[in-house]
N, C-alpha and C. Protein backbone atom coordinates (compact mmCIF):
# COMPACT_ATOMS: atom_id res chain seq x y z
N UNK A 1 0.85 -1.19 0.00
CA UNK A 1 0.00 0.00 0.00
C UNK A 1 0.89 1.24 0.00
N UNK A 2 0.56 1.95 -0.62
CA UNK A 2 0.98 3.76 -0.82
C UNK A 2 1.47 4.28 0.75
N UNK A 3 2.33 5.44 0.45
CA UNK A 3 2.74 5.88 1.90
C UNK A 3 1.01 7.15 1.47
N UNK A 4 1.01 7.31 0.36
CA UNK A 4 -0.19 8.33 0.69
C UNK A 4 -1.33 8.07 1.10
N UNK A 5 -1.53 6.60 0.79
CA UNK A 5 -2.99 6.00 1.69
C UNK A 5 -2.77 5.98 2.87
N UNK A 6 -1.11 5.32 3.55
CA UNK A 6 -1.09 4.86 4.97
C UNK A 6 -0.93 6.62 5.44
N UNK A 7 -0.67 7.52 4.95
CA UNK A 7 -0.27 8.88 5.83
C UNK A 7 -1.95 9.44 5.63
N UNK A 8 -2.48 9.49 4.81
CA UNK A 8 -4.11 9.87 5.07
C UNK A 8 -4.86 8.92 5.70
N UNK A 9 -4.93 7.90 5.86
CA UNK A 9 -5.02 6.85 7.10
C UNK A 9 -5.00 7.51 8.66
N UNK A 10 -3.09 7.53 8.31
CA UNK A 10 -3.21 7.97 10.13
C UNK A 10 -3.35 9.64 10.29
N UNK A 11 -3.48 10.38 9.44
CA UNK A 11 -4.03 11.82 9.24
C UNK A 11 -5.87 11.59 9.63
N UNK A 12 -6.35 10.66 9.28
CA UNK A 12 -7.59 10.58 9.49
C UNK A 12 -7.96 10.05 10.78
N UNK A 13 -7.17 9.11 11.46
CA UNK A 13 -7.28 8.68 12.73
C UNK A 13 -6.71 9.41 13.63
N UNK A 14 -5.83 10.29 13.34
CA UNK A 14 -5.70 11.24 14.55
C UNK A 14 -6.45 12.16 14.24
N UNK A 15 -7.17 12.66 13.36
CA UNK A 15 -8.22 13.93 13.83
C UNK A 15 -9.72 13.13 14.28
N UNK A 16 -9.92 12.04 14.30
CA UNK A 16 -11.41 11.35 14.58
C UNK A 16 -10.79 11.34 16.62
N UNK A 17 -9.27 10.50 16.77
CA UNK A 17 -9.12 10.69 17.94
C UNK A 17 -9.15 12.18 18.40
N UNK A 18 -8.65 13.09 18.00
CA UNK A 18 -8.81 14.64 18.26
C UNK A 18 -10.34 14.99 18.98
N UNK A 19 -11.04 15.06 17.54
CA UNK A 19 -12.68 15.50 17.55
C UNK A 19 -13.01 14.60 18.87
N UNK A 20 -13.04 13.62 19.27
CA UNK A 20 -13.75 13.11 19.91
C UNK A 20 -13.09 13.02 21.86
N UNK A 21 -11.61 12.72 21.44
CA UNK A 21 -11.06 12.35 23.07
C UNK A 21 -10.66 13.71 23.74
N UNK A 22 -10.76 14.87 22.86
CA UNK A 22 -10.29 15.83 23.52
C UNK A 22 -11.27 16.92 23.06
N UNK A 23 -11.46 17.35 22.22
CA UNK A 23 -12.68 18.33 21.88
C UNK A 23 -13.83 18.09 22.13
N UNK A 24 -14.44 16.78 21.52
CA UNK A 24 -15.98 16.19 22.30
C UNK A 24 -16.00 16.20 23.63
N UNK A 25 -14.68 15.71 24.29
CA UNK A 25 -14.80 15.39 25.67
C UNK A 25 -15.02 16.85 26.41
N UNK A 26 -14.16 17.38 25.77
CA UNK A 26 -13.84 18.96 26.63
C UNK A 26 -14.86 19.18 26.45
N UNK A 27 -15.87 19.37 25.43
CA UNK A 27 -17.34 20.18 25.03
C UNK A 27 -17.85 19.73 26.38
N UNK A 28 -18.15 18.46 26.28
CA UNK A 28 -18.92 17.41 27.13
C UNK A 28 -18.75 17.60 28.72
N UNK A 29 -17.55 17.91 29.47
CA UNK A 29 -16.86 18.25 30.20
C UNK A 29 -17.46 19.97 30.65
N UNK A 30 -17.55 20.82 29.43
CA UNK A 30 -18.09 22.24 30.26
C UNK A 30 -19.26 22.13 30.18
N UNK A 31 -20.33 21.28 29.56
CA UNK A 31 -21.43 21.20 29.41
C UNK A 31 -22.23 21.17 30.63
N UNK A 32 -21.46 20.01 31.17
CA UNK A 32 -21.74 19.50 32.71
C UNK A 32 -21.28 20.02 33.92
N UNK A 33 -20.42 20.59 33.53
CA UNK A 33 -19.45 20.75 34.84
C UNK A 33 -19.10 22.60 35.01
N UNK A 34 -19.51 23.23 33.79
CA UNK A 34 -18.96 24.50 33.46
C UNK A 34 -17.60 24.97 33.39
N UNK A 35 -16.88 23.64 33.44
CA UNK A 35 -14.72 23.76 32.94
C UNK A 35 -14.90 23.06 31.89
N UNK A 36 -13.97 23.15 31.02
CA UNK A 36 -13.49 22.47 29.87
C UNK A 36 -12.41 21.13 30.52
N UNK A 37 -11.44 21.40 31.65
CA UNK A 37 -10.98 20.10 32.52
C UNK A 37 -9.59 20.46 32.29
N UNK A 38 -9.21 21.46 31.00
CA UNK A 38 -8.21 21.76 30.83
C UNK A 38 -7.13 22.48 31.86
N UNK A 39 -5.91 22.27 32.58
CA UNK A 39 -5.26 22.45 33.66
C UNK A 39 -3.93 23.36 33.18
N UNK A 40 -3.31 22.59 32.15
CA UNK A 40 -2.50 23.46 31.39
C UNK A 40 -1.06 22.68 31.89
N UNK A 41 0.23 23.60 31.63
CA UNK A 41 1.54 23.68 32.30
C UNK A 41 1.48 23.48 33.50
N UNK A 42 2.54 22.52 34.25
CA UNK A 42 2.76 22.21 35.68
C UNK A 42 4.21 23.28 35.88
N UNK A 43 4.98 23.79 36.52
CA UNK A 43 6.27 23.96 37.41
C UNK A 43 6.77 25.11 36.51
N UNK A 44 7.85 25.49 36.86
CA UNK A 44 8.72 26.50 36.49
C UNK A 44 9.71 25.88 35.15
N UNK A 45 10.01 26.60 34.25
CA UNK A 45 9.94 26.40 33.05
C UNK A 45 12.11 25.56 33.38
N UNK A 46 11.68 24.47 32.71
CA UNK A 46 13.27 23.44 33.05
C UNK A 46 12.59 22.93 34.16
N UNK A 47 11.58 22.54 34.79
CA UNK A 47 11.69 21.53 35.85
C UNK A 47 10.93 20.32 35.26
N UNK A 48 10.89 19.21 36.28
CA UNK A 48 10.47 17.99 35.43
C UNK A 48 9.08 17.90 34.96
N UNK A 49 8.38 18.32 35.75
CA UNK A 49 6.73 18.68 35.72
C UNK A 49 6.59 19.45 34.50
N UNK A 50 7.33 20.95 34.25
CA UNK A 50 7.29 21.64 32.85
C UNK A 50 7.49 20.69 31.51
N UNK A 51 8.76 19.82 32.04
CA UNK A 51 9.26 18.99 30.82
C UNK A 51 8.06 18.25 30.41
N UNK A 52 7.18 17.65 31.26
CA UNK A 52 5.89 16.80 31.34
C UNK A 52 5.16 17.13 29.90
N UNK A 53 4.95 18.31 30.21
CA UNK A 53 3.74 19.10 29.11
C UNK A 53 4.80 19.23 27.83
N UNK A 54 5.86 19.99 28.05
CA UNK A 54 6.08 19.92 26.58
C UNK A 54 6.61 18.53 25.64
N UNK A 55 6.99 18.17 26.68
CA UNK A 55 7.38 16.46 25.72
C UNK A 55 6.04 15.76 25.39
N UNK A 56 5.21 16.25 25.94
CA UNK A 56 4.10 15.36 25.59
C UNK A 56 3.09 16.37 24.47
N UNK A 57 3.02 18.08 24.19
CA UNK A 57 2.90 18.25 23.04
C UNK A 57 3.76 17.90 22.05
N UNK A 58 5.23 17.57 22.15
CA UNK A 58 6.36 17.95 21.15
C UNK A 58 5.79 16.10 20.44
N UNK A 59 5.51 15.48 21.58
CA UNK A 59 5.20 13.77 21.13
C UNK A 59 3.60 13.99 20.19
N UNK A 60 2.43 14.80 20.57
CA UNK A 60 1.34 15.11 19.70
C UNK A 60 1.52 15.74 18.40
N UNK A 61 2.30 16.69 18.49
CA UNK A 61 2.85 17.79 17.11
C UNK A 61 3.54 16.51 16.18
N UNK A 62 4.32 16.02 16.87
CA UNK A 62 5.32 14.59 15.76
C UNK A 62 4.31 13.95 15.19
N UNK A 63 3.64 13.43 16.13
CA UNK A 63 2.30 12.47 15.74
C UNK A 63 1.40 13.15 14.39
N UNK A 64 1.57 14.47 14.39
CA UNK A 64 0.67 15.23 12.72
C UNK A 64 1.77 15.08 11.84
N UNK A 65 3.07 15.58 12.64
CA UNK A 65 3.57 16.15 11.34
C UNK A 65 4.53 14.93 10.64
N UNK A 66 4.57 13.73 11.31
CA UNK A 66 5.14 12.51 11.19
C UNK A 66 4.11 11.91 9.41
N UNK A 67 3.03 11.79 9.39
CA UNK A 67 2.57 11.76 8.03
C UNK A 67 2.34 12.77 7.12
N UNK A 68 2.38 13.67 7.69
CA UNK A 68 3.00 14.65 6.58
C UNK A 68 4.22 14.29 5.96
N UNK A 69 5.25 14.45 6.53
CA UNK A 69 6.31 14.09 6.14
C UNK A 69 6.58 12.71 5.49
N UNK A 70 5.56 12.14 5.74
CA UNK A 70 6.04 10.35 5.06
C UNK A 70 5.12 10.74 3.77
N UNK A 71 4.09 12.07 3.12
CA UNK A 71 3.97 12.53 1.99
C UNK A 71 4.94 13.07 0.88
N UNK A 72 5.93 13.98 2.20
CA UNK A 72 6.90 14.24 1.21
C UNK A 72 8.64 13.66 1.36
N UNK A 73 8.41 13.11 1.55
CA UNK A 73 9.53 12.01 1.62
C UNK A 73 9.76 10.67 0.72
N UNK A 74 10.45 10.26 0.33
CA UNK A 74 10.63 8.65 -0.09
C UNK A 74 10.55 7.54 0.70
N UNK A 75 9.65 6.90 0.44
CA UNK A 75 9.58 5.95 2.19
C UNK A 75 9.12 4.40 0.94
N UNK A 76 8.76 3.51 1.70
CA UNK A 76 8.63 2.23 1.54
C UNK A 76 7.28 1.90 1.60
N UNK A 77 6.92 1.50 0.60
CA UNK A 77 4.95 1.15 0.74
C UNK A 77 4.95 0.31 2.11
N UNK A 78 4.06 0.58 2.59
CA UNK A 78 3.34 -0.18 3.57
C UNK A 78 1.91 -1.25 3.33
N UNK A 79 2.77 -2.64 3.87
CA UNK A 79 1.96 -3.69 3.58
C UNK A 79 0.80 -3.91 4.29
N UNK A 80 0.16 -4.98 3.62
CA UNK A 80 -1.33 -5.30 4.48
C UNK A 80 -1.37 -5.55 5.90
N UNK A 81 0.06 -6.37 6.64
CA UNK A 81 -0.51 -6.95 7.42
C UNK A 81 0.17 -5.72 8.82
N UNK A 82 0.96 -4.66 8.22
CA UNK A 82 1.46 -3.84 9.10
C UNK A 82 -0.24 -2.41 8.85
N UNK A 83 -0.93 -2.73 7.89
CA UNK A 83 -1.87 -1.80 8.05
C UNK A 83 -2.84 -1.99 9.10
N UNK A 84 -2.95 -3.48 9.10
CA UNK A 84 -4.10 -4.07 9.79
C UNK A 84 -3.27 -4.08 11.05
N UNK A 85 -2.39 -4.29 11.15
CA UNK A 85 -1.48 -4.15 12.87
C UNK A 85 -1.52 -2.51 13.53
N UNK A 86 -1.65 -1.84 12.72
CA UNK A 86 -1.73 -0.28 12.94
C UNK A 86 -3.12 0.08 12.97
N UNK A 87 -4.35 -0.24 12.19
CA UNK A 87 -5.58 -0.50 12.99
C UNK A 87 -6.30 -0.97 13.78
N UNK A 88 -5.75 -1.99 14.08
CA UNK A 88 -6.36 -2.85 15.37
C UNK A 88 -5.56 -1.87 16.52
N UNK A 89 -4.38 -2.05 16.45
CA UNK A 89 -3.82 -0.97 17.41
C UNK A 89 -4.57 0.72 18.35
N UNK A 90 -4.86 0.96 17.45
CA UNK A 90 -5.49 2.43 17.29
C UNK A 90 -6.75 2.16 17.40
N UNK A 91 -7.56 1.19 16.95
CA UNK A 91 -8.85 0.68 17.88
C UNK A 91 -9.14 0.48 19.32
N UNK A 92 -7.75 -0.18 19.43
CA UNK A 92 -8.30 -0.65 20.93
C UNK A 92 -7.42 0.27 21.49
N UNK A 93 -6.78 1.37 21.42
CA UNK A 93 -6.47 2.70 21.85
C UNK A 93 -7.36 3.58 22.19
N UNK A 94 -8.44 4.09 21.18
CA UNK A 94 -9.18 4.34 21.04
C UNK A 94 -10.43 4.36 21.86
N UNK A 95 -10.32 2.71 21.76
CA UNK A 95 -11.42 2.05 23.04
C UNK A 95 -11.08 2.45 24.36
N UNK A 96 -10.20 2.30 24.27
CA UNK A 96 -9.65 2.32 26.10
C UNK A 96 -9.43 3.48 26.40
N UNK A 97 -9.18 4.66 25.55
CA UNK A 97 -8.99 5.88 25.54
C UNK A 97 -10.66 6.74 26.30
N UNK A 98 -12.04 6.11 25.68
CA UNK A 98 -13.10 6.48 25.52
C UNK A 98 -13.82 5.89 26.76
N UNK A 99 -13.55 4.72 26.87
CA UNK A 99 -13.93 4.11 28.21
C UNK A 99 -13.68 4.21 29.45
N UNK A 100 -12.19 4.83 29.49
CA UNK A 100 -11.63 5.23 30.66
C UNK A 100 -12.25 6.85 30.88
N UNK A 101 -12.72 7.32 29.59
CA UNK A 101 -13.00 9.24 30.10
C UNK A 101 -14.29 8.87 30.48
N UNK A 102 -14.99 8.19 29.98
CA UNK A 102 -16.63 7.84 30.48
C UNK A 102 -16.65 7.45 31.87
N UNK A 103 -15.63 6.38 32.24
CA UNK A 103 -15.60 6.21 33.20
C UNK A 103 -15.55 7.11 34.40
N UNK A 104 -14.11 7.79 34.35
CA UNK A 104 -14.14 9.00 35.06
C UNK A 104 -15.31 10.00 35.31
N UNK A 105 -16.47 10.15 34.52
CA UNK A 105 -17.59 10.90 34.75
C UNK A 105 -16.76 12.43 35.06
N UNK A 106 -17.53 13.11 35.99
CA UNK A 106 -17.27 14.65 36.08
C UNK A 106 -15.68 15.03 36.69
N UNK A 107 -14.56 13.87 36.81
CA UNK A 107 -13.27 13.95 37.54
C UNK A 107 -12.66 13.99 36.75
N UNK A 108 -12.43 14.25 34.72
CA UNK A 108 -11.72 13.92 33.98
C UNK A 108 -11.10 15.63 34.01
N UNK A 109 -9.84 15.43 34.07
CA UNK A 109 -8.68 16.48 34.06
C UNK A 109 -8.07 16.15 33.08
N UNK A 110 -7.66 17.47 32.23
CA UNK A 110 -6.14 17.47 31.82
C UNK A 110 -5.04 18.29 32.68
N UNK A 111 -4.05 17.71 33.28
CA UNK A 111 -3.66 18.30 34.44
C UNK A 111 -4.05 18.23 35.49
N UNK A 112 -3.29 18.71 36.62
CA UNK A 112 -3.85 19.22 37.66
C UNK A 112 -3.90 20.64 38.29
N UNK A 113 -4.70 20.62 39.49
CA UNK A 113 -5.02 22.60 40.01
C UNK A 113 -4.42 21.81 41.19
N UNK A 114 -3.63 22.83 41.92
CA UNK A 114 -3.23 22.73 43.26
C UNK A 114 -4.44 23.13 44.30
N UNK A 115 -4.86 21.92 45.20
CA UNK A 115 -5.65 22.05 45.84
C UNK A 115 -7.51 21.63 45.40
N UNK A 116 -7.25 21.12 44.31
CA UNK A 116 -8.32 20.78 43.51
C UNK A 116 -8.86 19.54 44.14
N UNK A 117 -10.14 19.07 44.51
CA UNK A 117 -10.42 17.71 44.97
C UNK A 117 -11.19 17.25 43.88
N UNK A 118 -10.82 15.93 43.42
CA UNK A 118 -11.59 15.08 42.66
C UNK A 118 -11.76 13.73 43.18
N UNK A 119 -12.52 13.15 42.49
CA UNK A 119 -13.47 11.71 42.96
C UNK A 119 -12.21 10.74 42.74
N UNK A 120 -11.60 9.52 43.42
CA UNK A 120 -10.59 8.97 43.42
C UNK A 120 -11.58 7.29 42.37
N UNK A 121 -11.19 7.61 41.10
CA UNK A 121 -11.61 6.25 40.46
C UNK A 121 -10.77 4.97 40.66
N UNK A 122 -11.60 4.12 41.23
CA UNK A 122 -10.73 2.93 41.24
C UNK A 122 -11.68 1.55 40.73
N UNK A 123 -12.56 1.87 39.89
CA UNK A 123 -14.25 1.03 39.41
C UNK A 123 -13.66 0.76 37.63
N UNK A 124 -14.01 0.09 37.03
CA UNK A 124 -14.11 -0.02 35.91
C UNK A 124 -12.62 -0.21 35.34
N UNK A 125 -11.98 0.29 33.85
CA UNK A 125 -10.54 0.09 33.83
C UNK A 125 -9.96 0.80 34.54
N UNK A 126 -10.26 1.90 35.45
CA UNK A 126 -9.23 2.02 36.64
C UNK A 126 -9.16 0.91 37.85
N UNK A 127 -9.91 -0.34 37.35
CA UNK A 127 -9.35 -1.39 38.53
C UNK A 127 -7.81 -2.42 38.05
N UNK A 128 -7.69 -1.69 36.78
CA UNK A 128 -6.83 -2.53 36.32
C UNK A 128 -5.44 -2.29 36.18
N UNK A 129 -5.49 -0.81 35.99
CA UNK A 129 -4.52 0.42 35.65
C UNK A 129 -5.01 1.61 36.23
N UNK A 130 -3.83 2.47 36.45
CA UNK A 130 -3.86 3.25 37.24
C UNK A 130 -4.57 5.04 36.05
N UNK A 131 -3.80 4.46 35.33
CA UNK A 131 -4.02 5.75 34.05
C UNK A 131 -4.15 4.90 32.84
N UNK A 132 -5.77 4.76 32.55
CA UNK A 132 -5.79 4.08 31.30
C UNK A 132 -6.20 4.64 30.47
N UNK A 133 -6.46 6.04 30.57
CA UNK A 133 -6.43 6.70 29.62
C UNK A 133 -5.10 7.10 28.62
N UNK A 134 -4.16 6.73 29.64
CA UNK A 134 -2.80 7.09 28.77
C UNK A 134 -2.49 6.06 28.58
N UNK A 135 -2.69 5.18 28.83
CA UNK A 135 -2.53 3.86 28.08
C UNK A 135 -3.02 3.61 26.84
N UNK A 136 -4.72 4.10 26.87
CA UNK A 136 -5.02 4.20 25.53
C UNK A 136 -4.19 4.98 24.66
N UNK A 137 -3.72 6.28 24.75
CA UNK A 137 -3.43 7.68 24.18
C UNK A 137 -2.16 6.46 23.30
N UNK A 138 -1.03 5.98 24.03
CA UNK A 138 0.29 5.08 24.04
C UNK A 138 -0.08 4.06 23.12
N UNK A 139 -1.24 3.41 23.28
CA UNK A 139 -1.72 2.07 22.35
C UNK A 139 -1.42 3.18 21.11
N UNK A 140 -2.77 3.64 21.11
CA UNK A 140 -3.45 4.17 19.93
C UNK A 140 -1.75 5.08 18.65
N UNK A 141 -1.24 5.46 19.50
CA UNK A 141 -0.21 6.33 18.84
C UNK A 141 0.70 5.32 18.42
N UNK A 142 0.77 4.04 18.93
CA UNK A 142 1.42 3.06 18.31
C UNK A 142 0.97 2.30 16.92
N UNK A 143 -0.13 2.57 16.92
CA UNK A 143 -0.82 2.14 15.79
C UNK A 143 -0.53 3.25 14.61
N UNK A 144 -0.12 4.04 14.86
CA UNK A 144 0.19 5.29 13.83
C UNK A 144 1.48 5.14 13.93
N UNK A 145 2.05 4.41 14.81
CA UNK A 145 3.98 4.43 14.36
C UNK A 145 4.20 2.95 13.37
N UNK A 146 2.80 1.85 13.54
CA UNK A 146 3.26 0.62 12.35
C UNK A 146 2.91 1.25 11.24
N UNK A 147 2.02 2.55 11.37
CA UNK A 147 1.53 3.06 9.82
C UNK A 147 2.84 3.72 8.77
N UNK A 148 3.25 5.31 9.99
CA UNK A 148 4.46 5.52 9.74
C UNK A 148 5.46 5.57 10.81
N UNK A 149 6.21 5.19 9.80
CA UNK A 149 7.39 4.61 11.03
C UNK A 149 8.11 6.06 11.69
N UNK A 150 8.27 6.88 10.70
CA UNK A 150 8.67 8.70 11.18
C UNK A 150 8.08 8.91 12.32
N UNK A 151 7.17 8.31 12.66
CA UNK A 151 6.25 9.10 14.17
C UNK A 151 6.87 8.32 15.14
N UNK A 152 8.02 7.61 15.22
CA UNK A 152 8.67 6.50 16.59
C UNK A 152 8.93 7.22 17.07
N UNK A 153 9.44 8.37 17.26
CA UNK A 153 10.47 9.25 18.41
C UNK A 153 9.42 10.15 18.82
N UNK A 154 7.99 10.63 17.87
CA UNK A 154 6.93 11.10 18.69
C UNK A 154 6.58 10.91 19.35
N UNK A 155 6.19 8.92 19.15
CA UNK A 155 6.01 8.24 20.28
C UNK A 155 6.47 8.65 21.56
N UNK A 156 8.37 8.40 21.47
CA UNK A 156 8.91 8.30 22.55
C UNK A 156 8.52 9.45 23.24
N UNK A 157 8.71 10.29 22.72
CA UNK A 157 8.15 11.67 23.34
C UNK A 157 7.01 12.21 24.32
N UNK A 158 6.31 11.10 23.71
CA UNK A 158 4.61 11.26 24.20
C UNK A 158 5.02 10.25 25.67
N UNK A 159 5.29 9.30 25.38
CA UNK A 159 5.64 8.35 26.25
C UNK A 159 6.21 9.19 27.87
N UNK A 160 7.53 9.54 27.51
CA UNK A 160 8.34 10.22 28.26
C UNK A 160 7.88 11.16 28.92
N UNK A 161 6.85 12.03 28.05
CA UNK A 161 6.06 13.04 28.77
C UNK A 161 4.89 12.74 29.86
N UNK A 162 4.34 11.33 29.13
CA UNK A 162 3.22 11.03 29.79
C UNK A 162 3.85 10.44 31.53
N UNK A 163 5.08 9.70 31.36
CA UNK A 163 5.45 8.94 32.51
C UNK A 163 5.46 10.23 33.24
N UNK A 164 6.72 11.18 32.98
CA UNK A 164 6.76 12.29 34.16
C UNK A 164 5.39 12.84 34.58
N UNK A 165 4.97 13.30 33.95
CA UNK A 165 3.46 13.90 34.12
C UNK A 165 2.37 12.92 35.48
N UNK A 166 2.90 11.90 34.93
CA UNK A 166 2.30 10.76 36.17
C UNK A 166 2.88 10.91 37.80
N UNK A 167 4.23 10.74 37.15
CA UNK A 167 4.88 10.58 38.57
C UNK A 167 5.27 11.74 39.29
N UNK A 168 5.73 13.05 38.48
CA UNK A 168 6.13 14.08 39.35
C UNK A 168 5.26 15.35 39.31
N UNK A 169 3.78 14.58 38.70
CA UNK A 169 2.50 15.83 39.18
C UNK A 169 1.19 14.98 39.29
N UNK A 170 0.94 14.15 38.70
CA UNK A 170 -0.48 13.56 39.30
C UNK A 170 0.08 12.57 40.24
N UNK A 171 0.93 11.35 40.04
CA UNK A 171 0.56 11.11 41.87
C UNK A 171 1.06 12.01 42.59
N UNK A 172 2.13 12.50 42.73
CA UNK A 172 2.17 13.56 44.21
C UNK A 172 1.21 14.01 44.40
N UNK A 173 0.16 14.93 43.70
CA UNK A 173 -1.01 15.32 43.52
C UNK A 173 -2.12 14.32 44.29
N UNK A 174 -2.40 13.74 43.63
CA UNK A 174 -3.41 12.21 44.50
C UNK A 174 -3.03 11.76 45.78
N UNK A 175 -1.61 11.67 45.82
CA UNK A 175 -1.32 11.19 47.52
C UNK A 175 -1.69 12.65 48.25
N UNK A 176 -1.25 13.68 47.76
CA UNK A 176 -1.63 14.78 48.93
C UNK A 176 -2.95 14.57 49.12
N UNK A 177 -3.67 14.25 47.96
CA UNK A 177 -5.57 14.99 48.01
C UNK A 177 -6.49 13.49 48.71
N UNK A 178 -5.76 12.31 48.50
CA UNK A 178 -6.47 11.20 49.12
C UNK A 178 -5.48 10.70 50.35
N UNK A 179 -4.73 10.63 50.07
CA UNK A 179 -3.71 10.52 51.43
C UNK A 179 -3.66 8.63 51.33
N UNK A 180 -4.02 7.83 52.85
CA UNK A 180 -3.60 6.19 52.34
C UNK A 180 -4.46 5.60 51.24
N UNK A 181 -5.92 6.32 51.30
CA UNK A 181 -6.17 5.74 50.13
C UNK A 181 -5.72 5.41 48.49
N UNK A 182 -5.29 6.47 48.50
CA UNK A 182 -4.68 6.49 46.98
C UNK A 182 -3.49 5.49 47.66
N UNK A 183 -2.85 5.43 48.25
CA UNK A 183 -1.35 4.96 48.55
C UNK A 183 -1.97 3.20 48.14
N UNK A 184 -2.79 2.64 49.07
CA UNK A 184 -3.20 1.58 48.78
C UNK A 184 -3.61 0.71 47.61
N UNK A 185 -4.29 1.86 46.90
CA UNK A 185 -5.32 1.54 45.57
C UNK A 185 -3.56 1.53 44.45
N UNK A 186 -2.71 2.34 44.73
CA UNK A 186 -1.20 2.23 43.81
C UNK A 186 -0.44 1.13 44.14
N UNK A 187 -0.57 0.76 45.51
CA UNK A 187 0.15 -0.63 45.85
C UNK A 187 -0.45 -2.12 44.67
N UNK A 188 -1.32 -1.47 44.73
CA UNK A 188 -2.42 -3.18 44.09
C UNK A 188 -2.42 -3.11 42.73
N UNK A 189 -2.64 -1.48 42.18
CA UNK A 189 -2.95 -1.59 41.04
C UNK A 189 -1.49 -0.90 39.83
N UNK A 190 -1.24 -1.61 38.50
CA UNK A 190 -0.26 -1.45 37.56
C UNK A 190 -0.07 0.45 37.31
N UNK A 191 0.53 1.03 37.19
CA UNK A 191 0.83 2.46 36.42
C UNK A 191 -0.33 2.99 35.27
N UNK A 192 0.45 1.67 33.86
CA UNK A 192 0.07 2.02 32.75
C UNK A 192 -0.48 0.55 32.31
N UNK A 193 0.05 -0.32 32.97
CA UNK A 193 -0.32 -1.59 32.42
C UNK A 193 -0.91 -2.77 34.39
N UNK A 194 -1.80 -3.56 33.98
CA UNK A 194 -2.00 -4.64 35.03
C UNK A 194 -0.39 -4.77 35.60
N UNK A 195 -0.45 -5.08 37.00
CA UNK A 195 0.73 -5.67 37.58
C UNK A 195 2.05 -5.06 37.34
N UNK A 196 2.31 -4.35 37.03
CA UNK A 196 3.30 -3.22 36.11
C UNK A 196 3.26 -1.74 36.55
N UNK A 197 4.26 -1.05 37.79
CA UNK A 197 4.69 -0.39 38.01
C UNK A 197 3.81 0.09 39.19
N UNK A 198 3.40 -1.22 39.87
CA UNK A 198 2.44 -1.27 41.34
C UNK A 198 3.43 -0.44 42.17
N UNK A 199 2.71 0.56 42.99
CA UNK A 199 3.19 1.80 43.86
C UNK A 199 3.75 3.09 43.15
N UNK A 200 4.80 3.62 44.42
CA UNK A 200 5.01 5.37 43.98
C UNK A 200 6.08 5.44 43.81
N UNK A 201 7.55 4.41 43.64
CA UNK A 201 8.62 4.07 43.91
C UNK A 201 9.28 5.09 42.36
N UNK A 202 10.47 4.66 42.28
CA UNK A 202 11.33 5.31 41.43
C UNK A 202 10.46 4.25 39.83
N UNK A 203 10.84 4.70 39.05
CA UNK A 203 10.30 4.50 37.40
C UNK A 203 11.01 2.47 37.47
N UNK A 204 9.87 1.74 37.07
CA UNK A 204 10.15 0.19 37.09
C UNK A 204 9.30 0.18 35.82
């Protein structure tokens, strides 16, 4: 298959994920709640919390401009069975992306507010994972790196951003605002994945 089918492919699956996990949601989000959920920048600009946000736009921006570029570039057709590995991917990204914000009901943040109290989810795929919404976000963007391969270091990006963002502003965040509860519900339950990075410890 064409790099111009597989780059309008994942040009088309990241604006359906767009419209829906972050613009629908946000709509959906002030509708109910009168915030959009949006939190913004964490810390002083060079600290790890700052790094959080921008590695994790610099990993979204790659993610557009990664098939662009596999338009104007010389690249290698992409076969059937890496298309269908890059859709199923981005499906069940997708899924888990959508299920986890539903889940959350009126507690879905981007970011956090200092001093902000929200509902501590631990029901549905938050019994499984701790952040499965970024798990989805991680699936799904993987499915756009078997499409084009240019978007791997977006990935990493997104990745990198998403871990700090976890560890050096939403849990600190959650242990201050729930205290042993949250401590407990992190002992039992995975990071990003089941069984996988149980507690608050250094990066495993």
């Amino acid at each position: 298959m064409s790099t111009d089918i597989s780059s309008s492919v994942a040009l088309g699956a990241l604006a359906l994920y767009a419209v829906v996990a972050f613009v629908g949601r946000s709509v959906l989000q002030w509708h109910r709640t009168g915030s959009t959920g949006w939190r913004g920048l964490h810390g002083r600009p060079g600290s790890a919390s700052w790094w959080a946000g921008v590695l994790v736009a610099i990993g979204g921006l790659g993610l557009v401009i990664a098939p662009v570029g596999a338009l104007l570039l010389p690249a290698a057709p992409v076969g059937h069975v890496r298309m269908g590995l890059g859709g199923m991917l981005f499906l069940i990204g997708f899924a888990i992306t959508v299920i986890a914000q539903l889940a959350m009901g009126d507690a879905w943040r981007i970011g956090v507010r200092d001093g902000e109290r929200t509902e501590l989810r631990t029901h549905g795929p938050f019994a499984w994972c701790r952040n499965p919404i970024f798990t989805g976000m991680l699936v799904a963007a993987l499915g756009l790196v078997a499409w084009i391969p240019l978007a791997a270091p977006a990935w990493l990006a997104l990745w990198l951003g998403l871990e700090l963002q976890v560890r050096v502003v939403e849990e600190p965040h959650l242990s201050k605002i729930h205290g042993s509860r949250y401590l407990a519900y992190a002992t039992r339950t995975g990071r990003f994945l089941p069984w996988l990075g149980q507690g608050l410890g250094p990066i495993h």
